[in-house]
Protein backbone atom coordinates (compact mmCIF):
# COMPACT_ATOMS: atom_id res chain seq x y z
CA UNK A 1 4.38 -9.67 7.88
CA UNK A 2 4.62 -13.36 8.78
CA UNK A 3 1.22 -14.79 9.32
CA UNK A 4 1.19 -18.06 10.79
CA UNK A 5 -2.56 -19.75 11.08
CA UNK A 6 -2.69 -22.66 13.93
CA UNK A 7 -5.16 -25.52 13.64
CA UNK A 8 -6.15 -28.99 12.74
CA UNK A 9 -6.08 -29.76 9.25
CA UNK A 10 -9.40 -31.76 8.74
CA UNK A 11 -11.46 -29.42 10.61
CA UNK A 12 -14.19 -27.61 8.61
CA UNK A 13 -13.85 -24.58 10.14
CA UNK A 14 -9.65 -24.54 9.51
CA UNK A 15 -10.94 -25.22 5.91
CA UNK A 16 -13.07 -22.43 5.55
CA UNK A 17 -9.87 -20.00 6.80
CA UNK A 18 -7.31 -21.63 4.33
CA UNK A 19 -9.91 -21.11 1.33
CA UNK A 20 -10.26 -17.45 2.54
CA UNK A 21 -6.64 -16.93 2.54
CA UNK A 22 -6.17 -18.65 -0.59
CA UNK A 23 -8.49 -16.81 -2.09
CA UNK A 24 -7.27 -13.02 -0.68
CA UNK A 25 -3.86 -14.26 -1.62
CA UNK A 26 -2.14 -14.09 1.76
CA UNK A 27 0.89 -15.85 2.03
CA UNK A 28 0.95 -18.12 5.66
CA UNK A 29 2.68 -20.77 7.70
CA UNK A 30 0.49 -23.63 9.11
CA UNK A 31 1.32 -25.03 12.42
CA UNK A 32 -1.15 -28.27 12.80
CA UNK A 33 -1.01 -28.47 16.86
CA UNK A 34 -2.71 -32.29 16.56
CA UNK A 35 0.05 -33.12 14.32
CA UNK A 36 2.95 -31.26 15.54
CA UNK A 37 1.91 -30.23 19.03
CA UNK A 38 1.91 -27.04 20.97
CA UNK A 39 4.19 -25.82 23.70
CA UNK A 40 3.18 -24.58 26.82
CA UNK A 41 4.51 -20.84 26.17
CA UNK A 42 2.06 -20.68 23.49
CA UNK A 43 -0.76 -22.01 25.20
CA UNK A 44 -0.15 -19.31 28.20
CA UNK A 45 0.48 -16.20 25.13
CA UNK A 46 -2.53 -17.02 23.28
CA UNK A 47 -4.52 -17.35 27.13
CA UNK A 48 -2.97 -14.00 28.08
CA UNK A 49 -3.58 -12.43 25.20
CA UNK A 50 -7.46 -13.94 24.03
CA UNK A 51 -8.52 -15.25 27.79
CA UNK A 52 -8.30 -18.82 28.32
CA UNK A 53 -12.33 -19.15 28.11
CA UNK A 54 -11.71 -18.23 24.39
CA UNK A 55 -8.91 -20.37 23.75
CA UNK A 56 -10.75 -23.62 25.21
CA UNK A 57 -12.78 -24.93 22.62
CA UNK A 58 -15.81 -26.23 24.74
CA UNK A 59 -18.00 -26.98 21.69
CA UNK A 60 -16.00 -29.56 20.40
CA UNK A 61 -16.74 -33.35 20.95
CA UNK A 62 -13.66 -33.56 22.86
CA UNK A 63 -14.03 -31.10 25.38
CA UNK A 64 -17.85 -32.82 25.40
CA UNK A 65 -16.73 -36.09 26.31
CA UNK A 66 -14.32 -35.49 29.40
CA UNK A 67 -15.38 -36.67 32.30
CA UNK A 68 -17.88 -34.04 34.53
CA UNK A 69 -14.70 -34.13 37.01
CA UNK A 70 -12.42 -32.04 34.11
CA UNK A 71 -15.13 -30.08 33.00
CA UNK A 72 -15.51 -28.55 36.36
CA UNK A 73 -14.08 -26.38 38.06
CA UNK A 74 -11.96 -25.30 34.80
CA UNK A 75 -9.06 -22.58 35.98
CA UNK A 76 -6.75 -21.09 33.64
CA UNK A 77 -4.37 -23.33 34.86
CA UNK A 78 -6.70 -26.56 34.39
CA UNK A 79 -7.50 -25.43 30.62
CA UNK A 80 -4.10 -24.94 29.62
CA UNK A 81 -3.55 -28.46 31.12
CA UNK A 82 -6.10 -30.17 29.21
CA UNK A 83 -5.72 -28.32 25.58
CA UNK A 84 -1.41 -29.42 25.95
CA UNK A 85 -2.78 -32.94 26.55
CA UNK A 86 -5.54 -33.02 24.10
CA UNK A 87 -4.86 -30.04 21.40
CA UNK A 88 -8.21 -30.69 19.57
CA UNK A 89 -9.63 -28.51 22.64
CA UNK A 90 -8.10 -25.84 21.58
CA UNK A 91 -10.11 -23.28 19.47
CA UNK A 92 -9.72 -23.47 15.85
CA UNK A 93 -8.27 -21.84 14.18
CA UNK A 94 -5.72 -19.26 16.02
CA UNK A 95 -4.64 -16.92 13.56
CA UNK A 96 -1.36 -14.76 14.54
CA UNK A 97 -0.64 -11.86 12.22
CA UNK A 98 2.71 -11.00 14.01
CA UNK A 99 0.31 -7.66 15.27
CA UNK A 100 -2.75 -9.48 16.30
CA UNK A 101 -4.14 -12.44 17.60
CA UNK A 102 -7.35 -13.99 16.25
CA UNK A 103 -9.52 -17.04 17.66
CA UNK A 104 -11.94 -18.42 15.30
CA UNK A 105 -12.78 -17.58 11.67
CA UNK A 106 -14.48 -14.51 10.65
CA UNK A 107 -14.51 -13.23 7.10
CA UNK A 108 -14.87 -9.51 8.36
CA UNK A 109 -12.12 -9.76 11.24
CA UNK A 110 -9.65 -11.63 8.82
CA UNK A 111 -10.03 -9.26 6.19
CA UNK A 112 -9.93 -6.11 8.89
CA UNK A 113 -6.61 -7.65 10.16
CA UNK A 114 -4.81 -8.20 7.33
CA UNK A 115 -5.81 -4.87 5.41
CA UNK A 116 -7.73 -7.07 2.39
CA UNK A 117 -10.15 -5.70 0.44
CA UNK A 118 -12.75 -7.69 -1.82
């Protein structure tokens, strides 16, 4: 099972995930999406799949700081927009198990998903 985990690699939450992988001894990719980027496909999968209010990481300090004009009004369309200009938006971390799609990091779900125990 390829297991690929998508994120930034400074954020505390993405931190938390690798240490719980490390620690359960799953094998992973990372795909950094400041760093490297993120396609559009992938943007409209992970929306499709999670719902785009999931995938838009309005908590963060960049999603905070748009002007009112982007924050309203948000569409599907108009998220995917903004997280393929600024990828910080985008919920961390996304965490594809080549089954199942998780946003977000939680000890339970992870461990649930990948069949760990422990």
């Amino acid at each position: 099972m390829a297991i690929t985990i998508y994120g930034i690699k400074n954020c505390d939450t993405m931190k938390k995930a690798f240490t719980w992988l490390q620690d359960h001894d799953v094998a992973y990719s990372f795909h950094d999406y400041k760093a490297a980027g993120i396609d559009r496909a992938h943007l409209e999968a992970w929306c499709k799949a999670l719902g785009w209010e999931t995938v838009l990481n309005r908590a963060g300090t960049t999603f905070r700081k748009l002007p009112e004009a982007d924050r309203a009004g948000l569409t599907e369309k108009k998220a995917i927009a903004l997280m393929l200009a600024q990828p910080a938006m985008i919920k961390r971390p996304i965490l594809d198990t080549g089954r199942r799609l998780m946003a977000g990091f939680k000890p339970d779900q992870y461990a649930a998903a990948l069949k760990v125990t422990g």
